[in-house]
C-alpha atoms as a PDB file:
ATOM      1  CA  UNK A   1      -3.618   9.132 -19.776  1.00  0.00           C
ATOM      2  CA  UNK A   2      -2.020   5.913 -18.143  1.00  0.00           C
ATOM      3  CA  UNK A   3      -4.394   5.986 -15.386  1.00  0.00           C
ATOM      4  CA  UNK A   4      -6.224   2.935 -16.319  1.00  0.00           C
ATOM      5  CA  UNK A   5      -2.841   1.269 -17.460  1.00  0.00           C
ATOM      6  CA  UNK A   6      -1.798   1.374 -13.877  1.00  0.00           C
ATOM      7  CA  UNK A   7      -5.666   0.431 -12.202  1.00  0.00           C
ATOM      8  CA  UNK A   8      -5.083   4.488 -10.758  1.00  0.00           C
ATOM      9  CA  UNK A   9      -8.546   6.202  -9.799  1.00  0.00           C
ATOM     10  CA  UNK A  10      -6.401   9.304  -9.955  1.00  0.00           C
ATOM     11  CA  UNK A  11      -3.007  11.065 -10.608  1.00  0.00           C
ATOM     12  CA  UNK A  12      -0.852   9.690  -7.964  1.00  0.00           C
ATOM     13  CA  UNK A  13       1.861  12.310  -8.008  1.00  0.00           C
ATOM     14  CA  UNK A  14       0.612  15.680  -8.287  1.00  0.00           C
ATOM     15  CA  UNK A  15       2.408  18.714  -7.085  1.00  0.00           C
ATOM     16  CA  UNK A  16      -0.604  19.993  -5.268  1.00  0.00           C
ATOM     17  CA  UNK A  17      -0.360  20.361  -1.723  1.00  0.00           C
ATOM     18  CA  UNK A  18      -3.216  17.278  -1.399  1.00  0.00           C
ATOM     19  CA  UNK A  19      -3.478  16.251   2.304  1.00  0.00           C
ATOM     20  CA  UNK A  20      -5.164  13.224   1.256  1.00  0.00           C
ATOM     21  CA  UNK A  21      -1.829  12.118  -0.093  1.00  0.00           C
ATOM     22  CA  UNK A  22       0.487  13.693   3.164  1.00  0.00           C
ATOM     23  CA  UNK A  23       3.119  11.052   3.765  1.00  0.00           C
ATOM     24  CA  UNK A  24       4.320  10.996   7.503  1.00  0.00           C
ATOM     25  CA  UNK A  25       7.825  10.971   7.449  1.00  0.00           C
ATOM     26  CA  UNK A  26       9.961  10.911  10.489  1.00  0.00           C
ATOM     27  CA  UNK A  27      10.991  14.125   9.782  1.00  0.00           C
ATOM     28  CA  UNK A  28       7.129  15.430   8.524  1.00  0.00           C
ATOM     29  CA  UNK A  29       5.905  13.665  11.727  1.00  0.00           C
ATOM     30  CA  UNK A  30       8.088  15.378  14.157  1.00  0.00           C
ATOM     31  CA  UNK A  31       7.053  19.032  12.701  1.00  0.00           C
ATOM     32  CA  UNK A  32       3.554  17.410  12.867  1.00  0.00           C
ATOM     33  CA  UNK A  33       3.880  16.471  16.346  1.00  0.00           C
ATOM     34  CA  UNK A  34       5.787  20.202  17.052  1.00  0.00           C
ATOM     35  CA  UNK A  35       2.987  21.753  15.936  1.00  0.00           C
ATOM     36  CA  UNK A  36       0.189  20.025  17.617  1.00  0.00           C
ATOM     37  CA  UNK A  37       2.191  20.475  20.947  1.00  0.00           C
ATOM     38  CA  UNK A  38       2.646  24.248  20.200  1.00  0.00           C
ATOM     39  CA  UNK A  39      -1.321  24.411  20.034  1.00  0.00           C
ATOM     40  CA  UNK A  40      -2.492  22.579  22.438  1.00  0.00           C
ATOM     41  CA  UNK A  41      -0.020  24.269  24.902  1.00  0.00           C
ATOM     42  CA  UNK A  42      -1.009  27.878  23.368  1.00  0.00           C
ATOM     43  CA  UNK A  43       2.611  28.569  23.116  1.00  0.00           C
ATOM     44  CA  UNK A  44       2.149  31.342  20.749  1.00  0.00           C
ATOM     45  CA  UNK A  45       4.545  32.067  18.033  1.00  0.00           C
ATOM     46  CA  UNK A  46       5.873  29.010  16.047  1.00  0.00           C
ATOM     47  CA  UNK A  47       8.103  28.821  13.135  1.00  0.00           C
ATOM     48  CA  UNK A  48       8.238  25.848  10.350  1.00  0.00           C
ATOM     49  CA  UNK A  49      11.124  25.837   7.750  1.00  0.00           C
ATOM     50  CA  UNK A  50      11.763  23.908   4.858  1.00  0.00           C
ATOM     51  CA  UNK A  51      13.156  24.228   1.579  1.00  0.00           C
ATOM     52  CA  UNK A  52      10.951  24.688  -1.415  1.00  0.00           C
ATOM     53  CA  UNK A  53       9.237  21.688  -2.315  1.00  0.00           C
ATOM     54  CA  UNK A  54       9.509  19.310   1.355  1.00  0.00           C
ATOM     55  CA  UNK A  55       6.051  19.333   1.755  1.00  0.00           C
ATOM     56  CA  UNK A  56       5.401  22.328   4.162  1.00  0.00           C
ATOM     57  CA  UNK A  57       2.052  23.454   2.171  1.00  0.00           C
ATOM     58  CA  UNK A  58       0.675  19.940   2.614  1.00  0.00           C
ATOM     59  CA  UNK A  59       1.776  19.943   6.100  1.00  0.00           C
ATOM     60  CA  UNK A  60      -0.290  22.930   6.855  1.00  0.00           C
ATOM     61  CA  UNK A  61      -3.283  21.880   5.001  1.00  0.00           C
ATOM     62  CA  UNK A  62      -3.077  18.315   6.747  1.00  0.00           C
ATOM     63  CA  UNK A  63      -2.916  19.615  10.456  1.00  0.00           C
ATOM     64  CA  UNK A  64      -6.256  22.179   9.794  1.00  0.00           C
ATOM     65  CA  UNK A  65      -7.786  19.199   8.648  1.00  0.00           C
ATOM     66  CA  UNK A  66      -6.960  17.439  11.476  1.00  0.00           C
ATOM     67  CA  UNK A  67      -7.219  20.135  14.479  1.00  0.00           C
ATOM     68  CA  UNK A  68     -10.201  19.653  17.163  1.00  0.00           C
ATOM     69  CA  UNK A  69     -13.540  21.456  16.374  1.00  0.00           C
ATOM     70  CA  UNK A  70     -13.082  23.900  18.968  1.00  0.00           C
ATOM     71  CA  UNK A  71      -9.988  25.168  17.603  1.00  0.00           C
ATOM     72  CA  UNK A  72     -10.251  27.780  15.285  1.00  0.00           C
ATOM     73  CA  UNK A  73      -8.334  28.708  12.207  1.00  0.00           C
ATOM     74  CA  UNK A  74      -6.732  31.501   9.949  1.00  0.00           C
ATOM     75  CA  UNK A  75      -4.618  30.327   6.757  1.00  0.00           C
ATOM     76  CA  UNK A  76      -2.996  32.826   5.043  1.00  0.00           C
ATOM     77  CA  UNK A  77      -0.954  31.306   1.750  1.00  0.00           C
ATOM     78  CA  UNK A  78       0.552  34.644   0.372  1.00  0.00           C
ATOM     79  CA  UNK A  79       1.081  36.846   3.082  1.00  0.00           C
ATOM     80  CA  UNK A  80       2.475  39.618   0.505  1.00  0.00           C
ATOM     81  CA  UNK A  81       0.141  42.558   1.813  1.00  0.00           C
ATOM     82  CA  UNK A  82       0.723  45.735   3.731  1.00  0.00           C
ATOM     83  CA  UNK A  83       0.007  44.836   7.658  1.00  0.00           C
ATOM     84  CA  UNK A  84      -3.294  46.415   7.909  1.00  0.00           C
ATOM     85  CA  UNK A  85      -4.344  44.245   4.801  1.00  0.00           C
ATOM     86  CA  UNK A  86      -3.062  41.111   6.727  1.00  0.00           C
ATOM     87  CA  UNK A  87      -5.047  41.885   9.920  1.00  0.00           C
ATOM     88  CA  UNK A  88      -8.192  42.181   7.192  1.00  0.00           C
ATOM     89  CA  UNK A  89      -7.622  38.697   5.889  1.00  0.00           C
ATOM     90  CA  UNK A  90      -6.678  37.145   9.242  1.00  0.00           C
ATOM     91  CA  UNK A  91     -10.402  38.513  10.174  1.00  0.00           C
ATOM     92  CA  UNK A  92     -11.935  38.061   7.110  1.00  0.00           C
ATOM     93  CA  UNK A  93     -10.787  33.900   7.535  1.00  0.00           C
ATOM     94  CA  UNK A  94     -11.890  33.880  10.881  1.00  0.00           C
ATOM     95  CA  UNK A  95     -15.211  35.073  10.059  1.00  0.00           C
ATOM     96  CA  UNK A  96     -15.215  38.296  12.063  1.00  0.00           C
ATOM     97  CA  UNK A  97     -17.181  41.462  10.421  1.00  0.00           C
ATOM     98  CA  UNK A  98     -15.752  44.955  11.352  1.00  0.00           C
ATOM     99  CA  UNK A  99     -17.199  48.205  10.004  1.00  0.00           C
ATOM    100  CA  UNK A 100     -14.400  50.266  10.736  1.00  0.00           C
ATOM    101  CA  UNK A 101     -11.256  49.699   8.423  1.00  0.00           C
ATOM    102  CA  UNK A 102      -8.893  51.495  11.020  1.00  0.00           C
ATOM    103  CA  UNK A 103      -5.752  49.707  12.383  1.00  0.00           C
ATOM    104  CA  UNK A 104      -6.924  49.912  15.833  1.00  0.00           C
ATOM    105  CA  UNK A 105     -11.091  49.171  15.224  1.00  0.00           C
ATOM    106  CA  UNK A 106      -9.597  45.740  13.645  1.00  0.00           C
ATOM    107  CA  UNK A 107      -7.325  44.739  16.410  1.00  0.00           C
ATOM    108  CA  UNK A 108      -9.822  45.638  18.818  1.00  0.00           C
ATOM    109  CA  UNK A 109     -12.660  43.564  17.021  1.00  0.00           C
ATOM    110  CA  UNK A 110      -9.488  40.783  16.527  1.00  0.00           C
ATOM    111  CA  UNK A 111      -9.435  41.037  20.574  1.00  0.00           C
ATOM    112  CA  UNK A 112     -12.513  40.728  21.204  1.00  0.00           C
ATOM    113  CA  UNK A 113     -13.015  37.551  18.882  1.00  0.00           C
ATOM    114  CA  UNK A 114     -10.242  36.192  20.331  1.00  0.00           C
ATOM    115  CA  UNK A 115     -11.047  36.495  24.469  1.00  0.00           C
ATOM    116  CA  UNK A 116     -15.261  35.425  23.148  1.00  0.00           C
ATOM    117  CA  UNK A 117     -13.436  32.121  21.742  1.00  0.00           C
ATOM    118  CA  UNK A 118     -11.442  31.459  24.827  1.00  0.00           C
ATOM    119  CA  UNK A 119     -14.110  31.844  27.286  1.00  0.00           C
ATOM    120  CA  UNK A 120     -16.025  29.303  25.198  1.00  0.00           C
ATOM    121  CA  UNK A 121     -12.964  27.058  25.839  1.00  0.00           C
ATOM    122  CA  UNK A 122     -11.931  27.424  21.988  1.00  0.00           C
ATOM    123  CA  UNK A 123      -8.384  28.307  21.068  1.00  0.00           C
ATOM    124  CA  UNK A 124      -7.433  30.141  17.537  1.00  0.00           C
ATOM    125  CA  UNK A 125      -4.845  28.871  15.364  1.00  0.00           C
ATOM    126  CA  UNK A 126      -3.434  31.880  12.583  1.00  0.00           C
ATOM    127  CA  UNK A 127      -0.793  29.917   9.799  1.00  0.00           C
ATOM    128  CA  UNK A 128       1.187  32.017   7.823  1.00  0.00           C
ATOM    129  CA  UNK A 129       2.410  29.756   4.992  1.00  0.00           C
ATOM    130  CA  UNK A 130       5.629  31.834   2.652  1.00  0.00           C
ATOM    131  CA  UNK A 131       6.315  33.477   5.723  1.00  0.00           C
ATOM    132  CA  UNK A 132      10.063  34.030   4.127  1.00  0.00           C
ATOM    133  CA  UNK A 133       7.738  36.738   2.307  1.00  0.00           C
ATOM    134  CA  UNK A 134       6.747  38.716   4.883  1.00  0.00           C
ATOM    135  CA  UNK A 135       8.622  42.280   5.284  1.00  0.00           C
ATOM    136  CA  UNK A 136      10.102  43.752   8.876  1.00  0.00           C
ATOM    137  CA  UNK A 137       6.908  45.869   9.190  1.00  0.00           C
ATOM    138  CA  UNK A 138       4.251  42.893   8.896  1.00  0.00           C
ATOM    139  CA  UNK A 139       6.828  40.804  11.497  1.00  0.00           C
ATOM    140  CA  UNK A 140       6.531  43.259  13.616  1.00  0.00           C
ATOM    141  CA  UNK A 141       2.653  43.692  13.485  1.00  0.00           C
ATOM    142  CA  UNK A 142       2.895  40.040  14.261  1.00  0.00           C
ATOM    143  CA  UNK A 143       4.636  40.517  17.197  1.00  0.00           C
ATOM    144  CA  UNK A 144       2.077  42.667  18.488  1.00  0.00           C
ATOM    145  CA  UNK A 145      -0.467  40.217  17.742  1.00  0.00           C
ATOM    146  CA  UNK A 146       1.341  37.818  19.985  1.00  0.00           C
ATOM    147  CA  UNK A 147       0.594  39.941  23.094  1.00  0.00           C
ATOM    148  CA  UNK A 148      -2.825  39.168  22.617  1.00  0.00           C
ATOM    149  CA  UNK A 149      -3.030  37.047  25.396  1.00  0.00           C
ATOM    150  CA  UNK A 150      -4.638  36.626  28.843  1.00  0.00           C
ATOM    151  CA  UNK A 151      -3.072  36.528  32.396  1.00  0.00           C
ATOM    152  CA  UNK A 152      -2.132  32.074  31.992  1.00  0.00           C
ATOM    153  CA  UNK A 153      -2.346  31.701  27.726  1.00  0.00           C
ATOM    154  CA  UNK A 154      -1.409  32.882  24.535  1.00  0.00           C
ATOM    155  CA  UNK A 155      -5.221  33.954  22.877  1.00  0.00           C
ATOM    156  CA  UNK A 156      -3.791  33.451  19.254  1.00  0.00           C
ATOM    157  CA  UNK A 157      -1.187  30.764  18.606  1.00  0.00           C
ATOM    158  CA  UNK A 158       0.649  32.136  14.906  1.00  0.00           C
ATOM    159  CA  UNK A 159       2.314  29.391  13.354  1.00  0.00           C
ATOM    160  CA  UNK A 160       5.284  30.779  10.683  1.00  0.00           C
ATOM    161  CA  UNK A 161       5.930  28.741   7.596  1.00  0.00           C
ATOM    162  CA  UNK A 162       8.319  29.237   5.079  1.00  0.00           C
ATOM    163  CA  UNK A 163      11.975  29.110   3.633  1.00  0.00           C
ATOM    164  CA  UNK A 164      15.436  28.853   5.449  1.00  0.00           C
ATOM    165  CA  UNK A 165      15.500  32.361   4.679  1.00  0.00           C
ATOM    166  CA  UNK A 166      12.808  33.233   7.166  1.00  0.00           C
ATOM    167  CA  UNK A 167      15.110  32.310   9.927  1.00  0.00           C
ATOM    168  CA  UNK A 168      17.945  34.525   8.482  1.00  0.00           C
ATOM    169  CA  UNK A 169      15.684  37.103   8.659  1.00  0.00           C
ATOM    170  CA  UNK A 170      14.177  36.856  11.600  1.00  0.00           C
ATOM    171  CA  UNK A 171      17.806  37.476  13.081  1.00  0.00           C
ATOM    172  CA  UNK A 172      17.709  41.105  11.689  1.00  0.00           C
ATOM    173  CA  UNK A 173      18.212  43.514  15.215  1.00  0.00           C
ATOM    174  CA  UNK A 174      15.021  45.348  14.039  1.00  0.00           C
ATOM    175  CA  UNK A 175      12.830  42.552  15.165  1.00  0.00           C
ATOM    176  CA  UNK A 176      14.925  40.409  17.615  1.00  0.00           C
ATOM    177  CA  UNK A 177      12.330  40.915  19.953  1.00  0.00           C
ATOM    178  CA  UNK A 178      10.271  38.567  17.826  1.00  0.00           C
ATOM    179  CA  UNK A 179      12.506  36.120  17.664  1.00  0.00           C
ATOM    180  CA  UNK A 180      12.882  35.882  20.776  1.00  0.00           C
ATOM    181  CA  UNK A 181       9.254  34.625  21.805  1.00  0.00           C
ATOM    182  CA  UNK A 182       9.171  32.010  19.343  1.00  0.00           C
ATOM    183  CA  UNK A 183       9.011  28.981  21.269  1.00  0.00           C
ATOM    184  CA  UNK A 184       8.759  25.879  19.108  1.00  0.00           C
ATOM    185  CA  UNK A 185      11.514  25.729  15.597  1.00  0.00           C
ATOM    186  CA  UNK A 186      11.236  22.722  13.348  1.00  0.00           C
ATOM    187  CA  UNK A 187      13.089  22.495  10.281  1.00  0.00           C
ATOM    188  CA  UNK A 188      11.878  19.981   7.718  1.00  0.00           C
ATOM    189  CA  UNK A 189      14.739  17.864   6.043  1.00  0.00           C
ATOM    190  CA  UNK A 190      14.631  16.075   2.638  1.00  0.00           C
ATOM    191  CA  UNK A 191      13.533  12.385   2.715  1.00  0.00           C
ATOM    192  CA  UNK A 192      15.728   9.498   3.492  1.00  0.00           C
ATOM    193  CA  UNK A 193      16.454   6.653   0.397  1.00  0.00           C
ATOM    194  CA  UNK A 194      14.310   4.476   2.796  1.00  0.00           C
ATOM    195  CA  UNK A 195      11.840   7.164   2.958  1.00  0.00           C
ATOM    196  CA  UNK A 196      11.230   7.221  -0.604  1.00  0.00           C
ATOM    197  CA  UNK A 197      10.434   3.797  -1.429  1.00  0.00           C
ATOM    198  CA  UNK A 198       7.548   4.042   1.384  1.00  0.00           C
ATOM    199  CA  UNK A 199       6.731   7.764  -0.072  1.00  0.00           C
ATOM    200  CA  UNK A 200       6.294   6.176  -3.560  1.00  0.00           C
ATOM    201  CA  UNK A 201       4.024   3.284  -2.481  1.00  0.00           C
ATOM    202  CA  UNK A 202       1.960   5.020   0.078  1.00  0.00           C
ATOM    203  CA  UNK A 203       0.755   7.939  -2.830  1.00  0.00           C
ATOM    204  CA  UNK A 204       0.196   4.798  -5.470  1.00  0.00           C
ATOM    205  CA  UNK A 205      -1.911   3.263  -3.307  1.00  0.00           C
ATOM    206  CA  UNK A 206      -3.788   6.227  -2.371  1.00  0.00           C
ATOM    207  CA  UNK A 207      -4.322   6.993  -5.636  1.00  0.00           C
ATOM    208  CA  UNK A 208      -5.676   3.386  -6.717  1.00  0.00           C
ATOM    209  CA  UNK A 209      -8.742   1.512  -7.064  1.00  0.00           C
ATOM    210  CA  UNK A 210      -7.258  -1.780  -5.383  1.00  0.00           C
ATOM    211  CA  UNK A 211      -4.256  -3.615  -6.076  1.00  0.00           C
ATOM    212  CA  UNK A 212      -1.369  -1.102  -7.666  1.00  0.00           C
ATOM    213  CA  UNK A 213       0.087  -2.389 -11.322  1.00  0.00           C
ATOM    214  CA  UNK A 214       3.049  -0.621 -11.197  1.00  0.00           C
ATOM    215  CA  UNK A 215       6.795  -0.958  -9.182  1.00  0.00           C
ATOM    216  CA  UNK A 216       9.496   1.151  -9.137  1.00  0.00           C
ATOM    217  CA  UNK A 217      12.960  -1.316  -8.751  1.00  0.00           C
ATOM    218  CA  UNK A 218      15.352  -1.125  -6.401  1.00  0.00           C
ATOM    219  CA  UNK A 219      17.849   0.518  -9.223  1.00  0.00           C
ATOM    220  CA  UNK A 220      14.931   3.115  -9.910  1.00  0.00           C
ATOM    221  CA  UNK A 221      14.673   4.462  -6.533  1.00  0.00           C
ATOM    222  CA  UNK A 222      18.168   4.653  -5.900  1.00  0.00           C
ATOM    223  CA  UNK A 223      18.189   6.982  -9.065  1.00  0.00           C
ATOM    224  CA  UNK A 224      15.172   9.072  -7.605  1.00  0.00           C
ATOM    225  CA  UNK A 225      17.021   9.231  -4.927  1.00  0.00           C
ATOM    226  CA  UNK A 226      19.933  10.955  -6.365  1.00  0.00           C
ATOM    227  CA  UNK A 227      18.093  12.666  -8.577  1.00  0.00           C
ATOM    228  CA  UNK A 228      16.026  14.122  -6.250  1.00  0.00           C
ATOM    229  CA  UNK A 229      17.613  14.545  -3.199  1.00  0.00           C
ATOM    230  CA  UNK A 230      14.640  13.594  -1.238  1.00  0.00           C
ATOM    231  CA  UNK A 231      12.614  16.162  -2.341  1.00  0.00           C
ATOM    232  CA  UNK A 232       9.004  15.433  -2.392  1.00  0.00           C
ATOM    233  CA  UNK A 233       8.033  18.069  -5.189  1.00  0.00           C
ATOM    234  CA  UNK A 234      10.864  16.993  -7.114  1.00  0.00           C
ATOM    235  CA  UNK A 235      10.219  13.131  -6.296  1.00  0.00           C
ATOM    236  CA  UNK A 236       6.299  13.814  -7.816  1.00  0.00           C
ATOM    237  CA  UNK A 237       7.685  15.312 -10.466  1.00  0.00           C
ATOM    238  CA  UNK A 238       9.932  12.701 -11.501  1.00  0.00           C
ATOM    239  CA  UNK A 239       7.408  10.080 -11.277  1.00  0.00           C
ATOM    240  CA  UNK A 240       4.760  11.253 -13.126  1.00  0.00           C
ATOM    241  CA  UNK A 241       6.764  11.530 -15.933  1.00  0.00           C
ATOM    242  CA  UNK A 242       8.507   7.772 -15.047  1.00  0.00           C
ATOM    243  CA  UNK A 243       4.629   6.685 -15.482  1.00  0.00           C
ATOM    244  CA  UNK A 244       3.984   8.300 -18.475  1.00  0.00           C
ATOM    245  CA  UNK A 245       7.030   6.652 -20.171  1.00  0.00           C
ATOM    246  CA  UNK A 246       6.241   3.334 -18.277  1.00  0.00           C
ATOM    247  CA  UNK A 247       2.889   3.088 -20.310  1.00  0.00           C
ATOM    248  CA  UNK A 248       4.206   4.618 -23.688  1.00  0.00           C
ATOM    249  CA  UNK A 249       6.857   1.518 -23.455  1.00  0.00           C
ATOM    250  CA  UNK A 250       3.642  -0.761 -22.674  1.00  0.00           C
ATOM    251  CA  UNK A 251       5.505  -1.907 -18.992  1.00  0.00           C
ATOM    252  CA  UNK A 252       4.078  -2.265 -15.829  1.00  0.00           C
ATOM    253  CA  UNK A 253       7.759  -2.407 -14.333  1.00  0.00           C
ATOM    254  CA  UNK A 254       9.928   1.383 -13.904  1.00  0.00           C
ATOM    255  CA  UNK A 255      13.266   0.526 -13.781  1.00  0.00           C
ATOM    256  CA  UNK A 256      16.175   2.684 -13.840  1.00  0.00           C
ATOM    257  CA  UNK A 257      16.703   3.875 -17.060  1.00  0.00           C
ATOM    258  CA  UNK A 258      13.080   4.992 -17.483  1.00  0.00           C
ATOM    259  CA  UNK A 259      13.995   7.387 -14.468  1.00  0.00           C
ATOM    260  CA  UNK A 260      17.266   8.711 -16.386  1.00  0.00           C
ATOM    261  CA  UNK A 261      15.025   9.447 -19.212  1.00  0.00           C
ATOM    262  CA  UNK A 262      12.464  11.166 -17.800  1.00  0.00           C
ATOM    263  CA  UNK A 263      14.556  13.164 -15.352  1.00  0.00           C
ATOM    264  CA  UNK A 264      16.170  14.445 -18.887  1.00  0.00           C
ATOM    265  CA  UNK A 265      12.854  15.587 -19.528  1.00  0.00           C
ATOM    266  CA  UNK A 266      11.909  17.511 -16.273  1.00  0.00           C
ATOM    267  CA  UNK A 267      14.661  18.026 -14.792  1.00  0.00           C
END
């Protein structure tokens, strides 16, 4: 609707996890940087946290678009299956046909896929995204995907992403053992108030056809700030709506008491 108000070629502040529109933040470039490092080093088991709405989703979509060609991948975005239905979809994303549906056919099969790659020089990359989700028995079948492996590396790096409460869980005695051979942790923090002024600009002017006609005040992004707690998710949400009452009010200006109205509205 206020697209061509604003000279927008698109909605710049959308909840979808777009990695055209993936804003590094310090704190989204170190788990960037945490990640790559944990790949490239075939370190194995990784773990990302983040509460909901920081970005994690985007995060994960932005490094498999980024990764080297002779890395391999496996996304999984609801891991809420029984473990032998995990191992399916872990194949099924890697591309790997097995006719026998048994637990040990598919690991074997997984195996073999997995030593093929690394004698081709290829590494595999499996990301769990809502890992928070996953129950004690599909941890532990991840653990024993972990000791896939060959005398010097790690054949499958598994990269964990989810909630704080993945980390409280994965301090439950049943599966210490797993914990224990994760070897790269990176919790994602809210933005900064400096961050968001940046995090605003840089998804307008992704979003435009050339020169932005819209500005968020100083006032207005100290109340996103506050409103949002440096929430991404909640940051997109907020604006959208500040643009929608921007154009209704025929102004090209969003100060702060069209954020205070519009966070009464979606908040």
């Amino acid at each position: 609707m206020y697209k061509h108000f604003y000279n927008l070629k698109e909605n710049p502040f959308n909840v979808t996890a777009d990695p055209d529109f993936f804003f590094f933040s310090p704190h989204h470039n170190e788990a960037f940087s945490h990640l790559t490092y944990a790949i490239q080093h075939r370190k194995g088991i990784s773990i990302i946290t983040g509460e909901i709405g920081t970005g994690k989703t985007t995060l994960c979509r932005m490094l498999l678009n980024n990764l080297e060609k002779t890395i391999k991948t496996a996304l999984i975005l609801n891991p809420s299956f029984s473990d032998l239905q995990l191992i399916r979809l872990i194949l099924k994303d890697l591309g790997v046909e097995c006719k026998q549906k048994n637990k040990f056919a598919l690991i074997d099969a997984l195996n073999d896929f997995l030593l093929e790659e690394s004698d081709k020089g290829n590494n595999v990359v499996l990301i769990i995204d809502e890992a928070q989700n996953l129950r004690i028995k599909q941890l532990e079948q991840i653990r024993l995907l972990s000791n896939l492996e060959t005398e010097k590396d790690k054949l499958l790096q598994i990269i964990l992403v989810g909630q704080p409460e993945l980390t409280e869980k994965l301090k439950q005695t049943s599966i210490r053992q797993l914990n224990q051979r994760i070897t790269v942790r990176y919790h994602i923090l809210p933005l900064e108030r400096n961050d968001i002024e940046r995090y605003i600009k840089h998804r307008l002017s992704v979003a435009s056809n050339s020169k932005v006609h819209v500005h968020f005040n100083k006032e207005a992004i100290d109340e996103i700030f506050t409103l949002s707690g440096g929430t991404p998710r909640m940051i997109n949400i907020i604006c959208d709506r500040a643009l929608l009452a921007g154009f209704t009010k025929d102004t090209h200006t969003i100060t702060k008491d069209i954020i205070e109205e519009s966070a009464r509205e979606v908040i």
